[in-house]
C-alpha atoms as a PDB file:
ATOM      1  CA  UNK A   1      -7.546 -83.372 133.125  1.00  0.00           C
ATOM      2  CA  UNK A   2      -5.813 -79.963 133.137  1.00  0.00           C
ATOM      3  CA  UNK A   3      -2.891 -78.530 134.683  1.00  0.00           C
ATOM      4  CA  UNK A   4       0.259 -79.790 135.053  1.00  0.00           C
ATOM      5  CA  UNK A   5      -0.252 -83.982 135.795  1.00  0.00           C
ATOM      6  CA  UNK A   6       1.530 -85.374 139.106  1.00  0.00           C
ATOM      7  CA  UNK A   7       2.301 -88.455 136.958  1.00  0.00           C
ATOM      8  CA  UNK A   8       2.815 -89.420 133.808  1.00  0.00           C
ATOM      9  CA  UNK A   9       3.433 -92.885 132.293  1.00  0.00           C
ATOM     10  CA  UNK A  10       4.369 -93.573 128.798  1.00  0.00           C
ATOM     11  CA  UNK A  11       4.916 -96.767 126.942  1.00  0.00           C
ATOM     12  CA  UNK A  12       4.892 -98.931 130.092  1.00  0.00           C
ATOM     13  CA  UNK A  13       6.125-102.349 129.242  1.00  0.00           C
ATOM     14  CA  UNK A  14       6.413-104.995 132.526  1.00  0.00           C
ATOM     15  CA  UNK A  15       7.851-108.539 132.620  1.00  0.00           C
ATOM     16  CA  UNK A  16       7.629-111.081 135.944  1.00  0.00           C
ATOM     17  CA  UNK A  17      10.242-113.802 135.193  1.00  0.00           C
ATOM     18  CA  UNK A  18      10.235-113.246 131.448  1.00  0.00           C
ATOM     19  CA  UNK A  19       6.924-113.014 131.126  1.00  0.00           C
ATOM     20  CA  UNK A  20       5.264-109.757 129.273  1.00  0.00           C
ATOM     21  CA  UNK A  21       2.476-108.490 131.836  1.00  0.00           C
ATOM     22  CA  UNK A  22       2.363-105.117 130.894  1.00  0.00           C
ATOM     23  CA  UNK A  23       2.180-104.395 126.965  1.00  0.00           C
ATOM     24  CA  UNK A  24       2.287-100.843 126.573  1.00  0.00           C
ATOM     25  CA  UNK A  25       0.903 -97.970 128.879  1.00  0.00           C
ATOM     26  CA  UNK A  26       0.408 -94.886 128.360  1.00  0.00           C
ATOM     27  CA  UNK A  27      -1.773 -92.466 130.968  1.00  0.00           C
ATOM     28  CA  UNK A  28      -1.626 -89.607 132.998  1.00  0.00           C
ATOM     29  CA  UNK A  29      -3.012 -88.778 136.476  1.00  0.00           C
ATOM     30  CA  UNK A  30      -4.012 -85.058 137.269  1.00  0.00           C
ATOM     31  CA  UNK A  31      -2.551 -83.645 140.735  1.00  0.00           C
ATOM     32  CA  UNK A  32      -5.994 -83.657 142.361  1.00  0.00           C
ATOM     33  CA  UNK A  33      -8.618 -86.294 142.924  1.00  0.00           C
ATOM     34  CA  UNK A  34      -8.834 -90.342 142.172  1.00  0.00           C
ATOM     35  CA  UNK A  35      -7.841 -91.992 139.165  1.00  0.00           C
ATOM     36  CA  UNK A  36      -9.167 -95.318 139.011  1.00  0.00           C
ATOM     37  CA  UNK A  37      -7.742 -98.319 137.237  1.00  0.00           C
ATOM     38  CA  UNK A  38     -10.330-100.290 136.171  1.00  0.00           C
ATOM     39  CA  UNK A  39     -10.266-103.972 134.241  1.00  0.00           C
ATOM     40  CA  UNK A  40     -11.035-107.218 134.005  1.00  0.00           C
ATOM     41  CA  UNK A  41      -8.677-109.549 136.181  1.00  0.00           C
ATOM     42  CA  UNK A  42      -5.452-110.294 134.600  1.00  0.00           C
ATOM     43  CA  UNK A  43      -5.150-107.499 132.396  1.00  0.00           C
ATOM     44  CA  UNK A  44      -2.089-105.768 134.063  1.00  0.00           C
ATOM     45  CA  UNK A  45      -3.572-103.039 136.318  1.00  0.00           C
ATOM     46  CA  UNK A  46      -1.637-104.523 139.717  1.00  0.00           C
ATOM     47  CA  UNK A  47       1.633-104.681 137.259  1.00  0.00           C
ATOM     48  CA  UNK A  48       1.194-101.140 136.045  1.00  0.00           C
ATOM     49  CA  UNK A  49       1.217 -99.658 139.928  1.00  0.00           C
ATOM     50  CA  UNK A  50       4.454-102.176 140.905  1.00  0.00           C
ATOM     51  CA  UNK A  51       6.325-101.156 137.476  1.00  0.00           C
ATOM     52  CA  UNK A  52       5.584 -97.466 138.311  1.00  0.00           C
ATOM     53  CA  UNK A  53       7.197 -97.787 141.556  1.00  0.00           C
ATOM     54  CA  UNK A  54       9.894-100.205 140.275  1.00  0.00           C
ATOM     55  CA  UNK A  55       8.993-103.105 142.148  1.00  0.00           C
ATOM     56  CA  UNK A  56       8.856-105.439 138.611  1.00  0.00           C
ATOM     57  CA  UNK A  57      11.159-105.448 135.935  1.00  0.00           C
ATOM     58  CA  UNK A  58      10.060-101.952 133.423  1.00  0.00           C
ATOM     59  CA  UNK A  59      10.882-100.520 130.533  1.00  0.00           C
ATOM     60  CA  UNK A  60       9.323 -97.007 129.399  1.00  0.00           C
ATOM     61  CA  UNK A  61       9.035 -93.313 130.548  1.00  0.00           C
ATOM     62  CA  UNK A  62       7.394 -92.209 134.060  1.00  0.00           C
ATOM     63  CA  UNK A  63       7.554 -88.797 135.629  1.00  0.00           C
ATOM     64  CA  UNK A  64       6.634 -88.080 138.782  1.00  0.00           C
ATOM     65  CA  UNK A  65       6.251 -83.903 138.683  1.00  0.00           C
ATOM     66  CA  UNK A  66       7.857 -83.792 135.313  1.00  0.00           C
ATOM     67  CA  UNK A  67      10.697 -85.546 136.695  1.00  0.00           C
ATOM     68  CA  UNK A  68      11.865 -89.063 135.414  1.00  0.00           C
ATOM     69  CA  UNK A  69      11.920 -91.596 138.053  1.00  0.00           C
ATOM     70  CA  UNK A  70      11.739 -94.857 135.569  1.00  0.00           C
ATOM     71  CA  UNK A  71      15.581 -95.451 136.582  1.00  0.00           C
ATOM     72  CA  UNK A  72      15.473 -95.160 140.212  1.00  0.00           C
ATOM     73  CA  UNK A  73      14.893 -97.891 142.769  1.00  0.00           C
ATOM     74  CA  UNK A  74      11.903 -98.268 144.526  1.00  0.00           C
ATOM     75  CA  UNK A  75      13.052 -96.979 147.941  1.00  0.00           C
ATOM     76  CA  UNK A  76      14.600 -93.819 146.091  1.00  0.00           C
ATOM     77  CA  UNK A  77      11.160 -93.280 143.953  1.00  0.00           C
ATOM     78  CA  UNK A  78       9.549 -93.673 147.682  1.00  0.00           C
ATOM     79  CA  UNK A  79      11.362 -90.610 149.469  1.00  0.00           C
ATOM     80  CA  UNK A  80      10.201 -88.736 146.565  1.00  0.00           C
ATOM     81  CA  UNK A  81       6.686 -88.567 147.842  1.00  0.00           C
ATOM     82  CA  UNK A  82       5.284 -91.868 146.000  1.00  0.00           C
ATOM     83  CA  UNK A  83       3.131 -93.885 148.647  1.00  0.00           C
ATOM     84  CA  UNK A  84       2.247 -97.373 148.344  1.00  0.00           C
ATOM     85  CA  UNK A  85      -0.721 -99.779 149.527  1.00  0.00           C
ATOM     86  CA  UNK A  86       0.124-103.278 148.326  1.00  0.00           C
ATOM     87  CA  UNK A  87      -3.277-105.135 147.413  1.00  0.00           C
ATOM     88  CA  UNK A  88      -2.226-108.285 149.949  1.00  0.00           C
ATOM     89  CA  UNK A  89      -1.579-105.158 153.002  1.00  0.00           C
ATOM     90  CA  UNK A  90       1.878-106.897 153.696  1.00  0.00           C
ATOM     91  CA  UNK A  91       1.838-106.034 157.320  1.00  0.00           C
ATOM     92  CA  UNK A  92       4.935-107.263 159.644  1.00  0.00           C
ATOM     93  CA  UNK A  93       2.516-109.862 161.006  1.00  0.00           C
ATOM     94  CA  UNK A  94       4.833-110.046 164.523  1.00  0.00           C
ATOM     95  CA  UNK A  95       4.758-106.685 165.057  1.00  0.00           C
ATOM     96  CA  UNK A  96       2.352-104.711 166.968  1.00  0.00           C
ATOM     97  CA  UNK A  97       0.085-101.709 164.933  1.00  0.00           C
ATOM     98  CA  UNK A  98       2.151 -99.270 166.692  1.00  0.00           C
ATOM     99  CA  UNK A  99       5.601-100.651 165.388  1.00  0.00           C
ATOM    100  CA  UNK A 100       3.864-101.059 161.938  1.00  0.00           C
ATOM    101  CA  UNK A 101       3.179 -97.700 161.602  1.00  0.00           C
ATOM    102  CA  UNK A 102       6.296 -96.363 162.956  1.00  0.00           C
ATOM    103  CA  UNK A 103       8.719 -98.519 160.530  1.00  0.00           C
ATOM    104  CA  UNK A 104       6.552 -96.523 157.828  1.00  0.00           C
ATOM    105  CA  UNK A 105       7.548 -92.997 159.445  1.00  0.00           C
ATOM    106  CA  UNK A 106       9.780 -90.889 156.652  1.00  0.00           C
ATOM    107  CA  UNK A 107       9.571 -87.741 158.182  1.00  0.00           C
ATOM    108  CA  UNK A 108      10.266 -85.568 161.324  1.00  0.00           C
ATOM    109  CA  UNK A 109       6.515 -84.585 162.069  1.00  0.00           C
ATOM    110  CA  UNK A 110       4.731 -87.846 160.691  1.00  0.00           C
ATOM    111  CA  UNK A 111       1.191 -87.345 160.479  1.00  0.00           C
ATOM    112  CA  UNK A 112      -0.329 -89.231 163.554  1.00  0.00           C
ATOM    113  CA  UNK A 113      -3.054 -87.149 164.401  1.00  0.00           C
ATOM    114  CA  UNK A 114      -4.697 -87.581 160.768  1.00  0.00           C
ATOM    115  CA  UNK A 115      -4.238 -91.443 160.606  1.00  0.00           C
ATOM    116  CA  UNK A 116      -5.775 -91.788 164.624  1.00  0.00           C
ATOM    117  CA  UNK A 117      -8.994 -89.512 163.473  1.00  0.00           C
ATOM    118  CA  UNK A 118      -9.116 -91.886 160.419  1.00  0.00           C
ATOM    119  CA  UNK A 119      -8.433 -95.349 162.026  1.00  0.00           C
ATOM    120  CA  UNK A 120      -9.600 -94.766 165.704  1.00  0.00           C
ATOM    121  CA  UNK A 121     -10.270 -98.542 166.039  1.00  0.00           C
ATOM    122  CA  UNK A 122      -6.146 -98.745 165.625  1.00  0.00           C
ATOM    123  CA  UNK A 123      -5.325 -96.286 168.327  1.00  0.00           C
ATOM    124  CA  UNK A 124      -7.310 -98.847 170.389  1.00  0.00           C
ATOM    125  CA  UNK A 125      -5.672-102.068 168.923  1.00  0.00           C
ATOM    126  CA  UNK A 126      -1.862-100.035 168.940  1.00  0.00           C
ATOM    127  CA  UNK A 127      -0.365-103.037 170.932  1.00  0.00           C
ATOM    128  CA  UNK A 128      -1.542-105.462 169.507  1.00  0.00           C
ATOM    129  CA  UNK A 129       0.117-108.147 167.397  1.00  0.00           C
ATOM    130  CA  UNK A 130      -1.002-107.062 163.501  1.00  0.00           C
ATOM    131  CA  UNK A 131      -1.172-110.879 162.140  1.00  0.00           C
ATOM    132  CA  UNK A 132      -4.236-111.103 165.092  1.00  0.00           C
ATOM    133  CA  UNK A 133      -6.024-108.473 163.379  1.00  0.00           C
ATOM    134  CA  UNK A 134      -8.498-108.911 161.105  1.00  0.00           C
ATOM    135  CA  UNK A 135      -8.384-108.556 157.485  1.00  0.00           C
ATOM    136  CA  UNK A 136      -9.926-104.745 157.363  1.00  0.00           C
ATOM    137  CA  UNK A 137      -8.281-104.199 160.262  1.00  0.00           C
ATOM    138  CA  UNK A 138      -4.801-105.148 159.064  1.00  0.00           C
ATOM    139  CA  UNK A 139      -6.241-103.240 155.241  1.00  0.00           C
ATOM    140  CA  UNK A 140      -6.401-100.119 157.953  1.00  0.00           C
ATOM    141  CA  UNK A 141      -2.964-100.637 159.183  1.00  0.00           C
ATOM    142  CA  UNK A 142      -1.787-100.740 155.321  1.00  0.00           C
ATOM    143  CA  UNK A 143      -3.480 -97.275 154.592  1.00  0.00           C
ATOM    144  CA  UNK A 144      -2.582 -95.625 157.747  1.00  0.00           C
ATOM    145  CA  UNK A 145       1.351 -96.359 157.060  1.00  0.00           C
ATOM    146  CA  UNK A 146       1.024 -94.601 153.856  1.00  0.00           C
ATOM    147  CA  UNK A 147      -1.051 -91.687 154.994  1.00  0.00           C
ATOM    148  CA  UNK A 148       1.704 -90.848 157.909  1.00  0.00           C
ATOM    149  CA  UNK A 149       3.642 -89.362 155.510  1.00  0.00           C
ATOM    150  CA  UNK A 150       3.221 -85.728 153.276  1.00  0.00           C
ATOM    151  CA  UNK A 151       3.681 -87.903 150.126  1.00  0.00           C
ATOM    152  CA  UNK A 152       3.157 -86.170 146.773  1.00  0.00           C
ATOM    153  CA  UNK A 153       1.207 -89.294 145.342  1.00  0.00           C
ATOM    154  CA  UNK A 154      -0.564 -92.490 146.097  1.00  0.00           C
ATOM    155  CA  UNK A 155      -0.762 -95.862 144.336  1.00  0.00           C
ATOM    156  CA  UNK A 156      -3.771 -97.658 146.327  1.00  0.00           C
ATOM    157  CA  UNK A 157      -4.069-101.750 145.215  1.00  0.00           C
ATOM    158  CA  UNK A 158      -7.541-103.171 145.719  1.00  0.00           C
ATOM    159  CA  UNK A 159      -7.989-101.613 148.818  1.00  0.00           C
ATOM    160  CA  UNK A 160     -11.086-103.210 149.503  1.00  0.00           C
ATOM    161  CA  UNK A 161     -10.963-106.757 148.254  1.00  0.00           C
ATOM    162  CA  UNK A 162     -12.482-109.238 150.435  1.00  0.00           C
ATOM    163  CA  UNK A 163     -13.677-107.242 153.034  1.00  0.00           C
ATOM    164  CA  UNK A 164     -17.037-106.620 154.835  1.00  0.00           C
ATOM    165  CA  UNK A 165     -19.405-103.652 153.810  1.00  0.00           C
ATOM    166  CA  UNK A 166     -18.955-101.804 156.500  1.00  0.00           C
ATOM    167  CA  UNK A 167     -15.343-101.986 156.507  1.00  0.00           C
ATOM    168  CA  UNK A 168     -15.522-101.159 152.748  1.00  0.00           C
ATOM    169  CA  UNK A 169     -17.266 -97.950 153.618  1.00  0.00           C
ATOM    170  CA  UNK A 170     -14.426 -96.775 156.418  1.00  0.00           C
ATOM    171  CA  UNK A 171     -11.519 -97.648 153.640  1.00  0.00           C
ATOM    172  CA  UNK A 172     -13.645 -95.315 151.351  1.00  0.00           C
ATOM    173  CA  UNK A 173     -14.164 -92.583 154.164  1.00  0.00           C
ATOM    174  CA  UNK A 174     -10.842 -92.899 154.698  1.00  0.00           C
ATOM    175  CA  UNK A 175      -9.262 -92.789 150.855  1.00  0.00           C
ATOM    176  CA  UNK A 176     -11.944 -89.542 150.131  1.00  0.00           C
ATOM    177  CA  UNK A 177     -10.337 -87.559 153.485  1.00  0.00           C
ATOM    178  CA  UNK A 178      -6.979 -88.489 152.001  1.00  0.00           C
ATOM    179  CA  UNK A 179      -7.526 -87.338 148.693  1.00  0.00           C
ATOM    180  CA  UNK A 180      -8.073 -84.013 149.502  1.00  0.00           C
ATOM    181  CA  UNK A 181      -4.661 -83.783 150.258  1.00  0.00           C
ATOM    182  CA  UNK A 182      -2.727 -86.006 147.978  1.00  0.00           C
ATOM    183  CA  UNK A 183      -3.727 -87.264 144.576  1.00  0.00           C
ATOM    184  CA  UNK A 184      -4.261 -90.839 144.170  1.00  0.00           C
ATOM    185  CA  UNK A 185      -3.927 -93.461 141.502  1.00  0.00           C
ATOM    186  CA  UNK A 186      -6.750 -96.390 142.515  1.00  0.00           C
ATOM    187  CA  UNK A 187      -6.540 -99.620 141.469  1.00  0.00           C
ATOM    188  CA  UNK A 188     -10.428-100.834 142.193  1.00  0.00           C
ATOM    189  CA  UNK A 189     -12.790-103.421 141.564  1.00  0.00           C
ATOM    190  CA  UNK A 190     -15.245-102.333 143.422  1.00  0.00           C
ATOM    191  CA  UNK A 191     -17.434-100.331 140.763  1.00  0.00           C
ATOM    192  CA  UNK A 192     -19.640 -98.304 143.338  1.00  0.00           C
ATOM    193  CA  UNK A 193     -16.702 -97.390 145.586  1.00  0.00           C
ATOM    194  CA  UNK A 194     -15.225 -96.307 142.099  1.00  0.00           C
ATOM    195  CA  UNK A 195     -18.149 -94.120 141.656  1.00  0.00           C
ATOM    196  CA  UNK A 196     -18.201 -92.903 144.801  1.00  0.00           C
ATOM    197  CA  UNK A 197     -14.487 -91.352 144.540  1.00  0.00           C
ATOM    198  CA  UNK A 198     -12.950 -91.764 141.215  1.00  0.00           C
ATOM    199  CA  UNK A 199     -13.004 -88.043 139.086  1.00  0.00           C
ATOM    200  CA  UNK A 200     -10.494 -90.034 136.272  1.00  0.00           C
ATOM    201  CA  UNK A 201     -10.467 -93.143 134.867  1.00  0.00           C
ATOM    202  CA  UNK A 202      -8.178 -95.706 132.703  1.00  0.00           C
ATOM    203  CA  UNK A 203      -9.219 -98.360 131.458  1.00  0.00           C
ATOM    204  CA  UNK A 204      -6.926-101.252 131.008  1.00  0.00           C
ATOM    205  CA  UNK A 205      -7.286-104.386 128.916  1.00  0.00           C
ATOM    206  CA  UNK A 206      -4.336-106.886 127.578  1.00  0.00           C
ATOM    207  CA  UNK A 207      -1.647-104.751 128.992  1.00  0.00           C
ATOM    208  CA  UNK A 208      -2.666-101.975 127.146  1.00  0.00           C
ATOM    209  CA  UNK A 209      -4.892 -98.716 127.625  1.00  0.00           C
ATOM    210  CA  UNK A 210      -8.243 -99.021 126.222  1.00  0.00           C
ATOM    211  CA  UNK A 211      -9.838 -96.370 127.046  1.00  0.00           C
ATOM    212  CA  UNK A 212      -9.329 -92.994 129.288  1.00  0.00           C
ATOM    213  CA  UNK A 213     -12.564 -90.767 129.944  1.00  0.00           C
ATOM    214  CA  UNK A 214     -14.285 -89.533 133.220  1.00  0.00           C
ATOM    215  CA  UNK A 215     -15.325 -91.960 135.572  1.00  0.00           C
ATOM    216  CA  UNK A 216     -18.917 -91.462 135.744  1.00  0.00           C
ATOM    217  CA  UNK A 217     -18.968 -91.425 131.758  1.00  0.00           C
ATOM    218  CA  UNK A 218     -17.185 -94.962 131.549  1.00  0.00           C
ATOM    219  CA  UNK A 219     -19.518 -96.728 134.248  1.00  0.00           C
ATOM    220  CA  UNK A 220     -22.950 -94.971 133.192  1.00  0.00           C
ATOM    221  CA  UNK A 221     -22.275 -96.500 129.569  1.00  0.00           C
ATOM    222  CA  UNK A 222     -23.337 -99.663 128.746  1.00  0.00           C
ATOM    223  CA  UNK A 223     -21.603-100.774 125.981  1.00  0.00           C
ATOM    224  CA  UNK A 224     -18.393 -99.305 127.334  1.00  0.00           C
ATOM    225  CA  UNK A 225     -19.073-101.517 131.234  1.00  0.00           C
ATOM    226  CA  UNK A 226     -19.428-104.382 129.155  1.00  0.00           C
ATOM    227  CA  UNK A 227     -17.293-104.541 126.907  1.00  0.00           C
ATOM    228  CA  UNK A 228     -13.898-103.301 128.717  1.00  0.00           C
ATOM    229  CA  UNK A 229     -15.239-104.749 132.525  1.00  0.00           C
ATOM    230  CA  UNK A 230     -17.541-107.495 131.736  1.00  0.00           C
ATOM    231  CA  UNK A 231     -20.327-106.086 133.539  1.00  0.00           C
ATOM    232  CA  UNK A 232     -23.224-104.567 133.301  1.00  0.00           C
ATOM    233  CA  UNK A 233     -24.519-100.569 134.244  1.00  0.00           C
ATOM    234  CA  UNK A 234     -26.985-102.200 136.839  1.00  0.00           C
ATOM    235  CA  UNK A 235     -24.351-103.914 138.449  1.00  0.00           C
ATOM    236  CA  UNK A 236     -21.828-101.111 138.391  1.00  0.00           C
ATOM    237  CA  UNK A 237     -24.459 -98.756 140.127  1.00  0.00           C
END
């Protein structure tokens, strides 16, 4: 990691209702490439993007360019160039793709062009009602609203839980092309799309870092795949 990091979080501590989900967290993500979070389920990593982006209750330092955002609100941490892609997609079910998309417009020239080269199969389905879509379709809608914007960093939630292979391999297409523009923090379970994209990664395990390294380094070791993920190489190749 060198150069001046787009983010960086230190002694992250989260609570839902009272409850501790976040321990203490301490990373940083380089401006350029995919940093994955990786884990074993319930250890925090869907806490640590929503108390970045102030969506839970947080207590601890994170910069955004150097800058502290930890005491803004969400929507004010937002037109600062943080984009978000919930792991449930969240779309306005009622809504058509089109009006999806342009509720998620923040600035004068939003990039349309990009997200219809990405996500043809939505210029297609633009009128039509986002709760009939299906799942990867409405995951598409999700990644297109943040990729309308020139945001200065991306916090990506299990992008492609539950969905078909195929589908899987256009969110991944689609994340890469994206990346070369905008760094991205990747929450991902999916240990050969992690391969595939992830230059970074942090490992998280009882609310806590347990280990930071290169990708590729974390997933081709054995003992380090099983012990922090639970799995093993074969499966993670």
């Amino acid at each position: 990691m060198s150069g001046e990091p787009i983010l960086t979080v230190r002694g992250l501590r989260c609570t839902i209702a009272g409850q501790q989900v976040v321990e203490d967290v301490s990373f940083d993500v380089p401006a350029t490439g995919i940093t994955a979070v990786l884990g074993r389920n319930g250890v925090g990593k869907t806490s640590t993007l929503r108390g970045i982006l102030g969506l839970i209750s947080r207590r601890g330092e994170v910069r955004l360019a150097g800058e502290r955002i930890d005491g803004l609100p969400t929507h004010r941490i937002v037109r600062r160039g943080v984009g978000y892609v919930p792991e449930d997609r969240e779309v306005f079910s009622k809504l058509t793709v089109a009006e999806n998309l342009a509720l998620a417009e923040r600035q004068r020239t939003p990039r349309r062009e990009f997200v219809a080269e990405l996500f043809p199969d939505l210029v297609a389905r633009r009128d039509q009602a986002a709760g009939t879509l299906s799942g990867g379709q409405q995951q598409m809608v999700s990644v297109a609203r943040a990729l309308l914007n020139d945001n200065r960093l991306l916090l990506v939630d299990e992008p492609t839980k539950g969905l078909a292979p195929k589908i899987v391999t256009e969110v991944a297409d689609a994340l890469e092309e994206a990346s070369k523009t905008v760094p991205i923090l990747l929450v991902e379970q999916n240990l050969e799309v992690v391969r595939r994209l992830a230059d970074d990664a942090v490992v998280i395990a009882g609310g806590r870092v347990a280990h930071v390294g290169k990708a590729r380094e974390i997933l081709d070791d054995e003992d380090l795949t099983r012990r922090l993920l639970g799995v093993h190489v074969e499966h993670a190749q």
